[in-house]
Protein backbone atom coordinates (compact mmCIF):
# COMPACT_ATOMS: atom_id res chain seq x y z
CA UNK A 1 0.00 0.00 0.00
CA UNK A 2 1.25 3.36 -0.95
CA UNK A 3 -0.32 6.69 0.60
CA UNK A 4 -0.89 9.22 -1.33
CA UNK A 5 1.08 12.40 -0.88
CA UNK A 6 -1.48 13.82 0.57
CA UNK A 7 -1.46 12.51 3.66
CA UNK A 8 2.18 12.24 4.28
CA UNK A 9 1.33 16.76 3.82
CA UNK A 10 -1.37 15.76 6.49
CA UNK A 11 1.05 14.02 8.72
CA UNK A 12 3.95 16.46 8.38
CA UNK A 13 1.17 19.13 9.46
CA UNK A 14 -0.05 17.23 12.50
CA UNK A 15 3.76 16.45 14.02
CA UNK A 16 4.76 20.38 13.41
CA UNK A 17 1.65 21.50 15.29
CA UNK A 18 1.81 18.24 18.13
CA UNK A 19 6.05 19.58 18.46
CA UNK A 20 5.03 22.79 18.54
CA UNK A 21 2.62 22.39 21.17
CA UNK A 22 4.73 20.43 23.58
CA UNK A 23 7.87 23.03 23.00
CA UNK A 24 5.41 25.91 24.27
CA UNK A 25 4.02 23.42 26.84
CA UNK A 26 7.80 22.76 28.48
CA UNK A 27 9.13 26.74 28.21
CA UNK A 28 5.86 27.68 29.90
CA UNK A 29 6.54 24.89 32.26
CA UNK A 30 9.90 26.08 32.50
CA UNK A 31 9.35 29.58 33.41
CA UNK A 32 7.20 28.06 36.59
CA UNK A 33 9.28 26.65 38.08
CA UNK A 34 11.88 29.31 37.71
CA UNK A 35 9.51 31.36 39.45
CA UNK A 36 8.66 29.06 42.22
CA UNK A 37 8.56 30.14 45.71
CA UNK A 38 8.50 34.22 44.52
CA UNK A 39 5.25 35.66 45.66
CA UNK A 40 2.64 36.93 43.01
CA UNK A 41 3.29 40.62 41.71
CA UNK A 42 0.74 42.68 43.21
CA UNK A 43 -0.65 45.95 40.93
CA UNK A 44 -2.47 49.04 41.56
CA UNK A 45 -6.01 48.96 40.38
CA UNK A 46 -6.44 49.95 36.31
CA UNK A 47 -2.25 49.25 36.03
CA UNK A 48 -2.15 45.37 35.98
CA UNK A 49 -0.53 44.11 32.51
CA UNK A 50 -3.06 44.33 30.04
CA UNK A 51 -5.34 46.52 31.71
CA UNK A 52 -6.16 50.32 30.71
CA UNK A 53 -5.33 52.45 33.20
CA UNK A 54 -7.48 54.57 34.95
CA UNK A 55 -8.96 55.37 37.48
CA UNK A 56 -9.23 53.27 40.48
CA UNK A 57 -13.17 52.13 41.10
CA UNK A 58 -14.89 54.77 43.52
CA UNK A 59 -15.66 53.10 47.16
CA UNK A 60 -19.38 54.28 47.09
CA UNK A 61 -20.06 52.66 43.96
CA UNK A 62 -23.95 52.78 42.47
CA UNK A 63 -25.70 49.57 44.29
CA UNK A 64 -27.50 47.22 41.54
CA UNK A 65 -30.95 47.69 40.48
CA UNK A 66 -34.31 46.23 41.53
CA UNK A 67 -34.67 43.02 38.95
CA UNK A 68 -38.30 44.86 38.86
CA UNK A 69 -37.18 48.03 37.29
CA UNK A 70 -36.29 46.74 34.36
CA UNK A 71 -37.67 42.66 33.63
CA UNK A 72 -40.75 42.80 31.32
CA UNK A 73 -43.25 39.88 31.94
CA UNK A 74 -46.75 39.22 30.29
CA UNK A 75 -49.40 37.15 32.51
CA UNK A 76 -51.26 34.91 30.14
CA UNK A 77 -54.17 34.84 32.18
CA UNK A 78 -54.33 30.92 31.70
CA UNK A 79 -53.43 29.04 34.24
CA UNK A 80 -55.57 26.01 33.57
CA UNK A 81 -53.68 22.88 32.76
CA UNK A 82 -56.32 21.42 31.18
CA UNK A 83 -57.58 24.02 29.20
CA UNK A 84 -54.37 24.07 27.92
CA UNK A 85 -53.95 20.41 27.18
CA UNK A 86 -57.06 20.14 25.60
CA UNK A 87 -56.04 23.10 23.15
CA UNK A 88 -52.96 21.59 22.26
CA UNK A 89 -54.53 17.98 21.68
CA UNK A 90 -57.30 19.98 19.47
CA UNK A 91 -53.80 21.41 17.67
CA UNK A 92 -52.10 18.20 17.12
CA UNK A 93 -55.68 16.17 16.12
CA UNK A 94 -56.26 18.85 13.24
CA UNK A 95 -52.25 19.18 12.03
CA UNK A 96 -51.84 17.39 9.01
CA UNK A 97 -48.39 15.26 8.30
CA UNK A 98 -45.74 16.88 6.55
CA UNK A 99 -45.00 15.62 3.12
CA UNK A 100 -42.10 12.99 3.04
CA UNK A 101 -39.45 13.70 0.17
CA UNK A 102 -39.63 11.34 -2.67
CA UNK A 103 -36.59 9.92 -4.09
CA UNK A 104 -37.18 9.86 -8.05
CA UNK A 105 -34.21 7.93 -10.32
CA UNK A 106 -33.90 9.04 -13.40
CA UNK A 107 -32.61 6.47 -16.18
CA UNK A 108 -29.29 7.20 -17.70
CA UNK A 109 -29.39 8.19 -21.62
CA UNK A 110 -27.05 5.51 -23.12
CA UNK A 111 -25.43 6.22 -26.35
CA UNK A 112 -25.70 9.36 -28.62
């Protein structure tokens, strides 16, 4: 049996990602445990890496609102189960079957 070139591109591809990943995977590894024992930098607030500085968050800072101010909810009025179920079984005895597809063949033209 002899692959295709294909997949020996396919298999080149995989191994450069798979030694890729486990290079990255043993420096970041590395780095750890150079840095073992040393406490965590500690940052300001707004000057961590990454962040934007600014300024830092106020102490009195607005309190959340009521759920109540702002959730919209519409009572139905019908809270009858079997009102319900008897609509729904009224629903399903009237719906009508959707159409299943139809697989046609078609005869090949032979010969011109």
């Amino acid at each position: 049996m002899n692959p295709p070139r294909k997949v020996w591109i396919s298999a080149a591809v995989v191994a450069a990602v798979v030694v890729g990943g486990i290079s990255v995977a043993a420096a970041a590894s590395a780095v750890r445990l150079d840095q073992a024992g040393e406490p965590a930098p500690t940052y300001a607030p707004g000057e961590a890496p990454g962040t934007v500085p600014g300024p830092a968050v106020p102490k009195e800072a607005e309190s959340t609102r009521d759920p109540k101010d702002f959730v919209v909810r519409k009572d139905l009025g019908n809270d009858n189960p079997v009102e319900v179920f008897e609509h729904w079984k009224d629903r399903l005895d009237e719906a009508e079957p959707f159409p299943m597809p139809a697989v046609t063949v078609v005869p090949k033209k032979t010969g011109n």
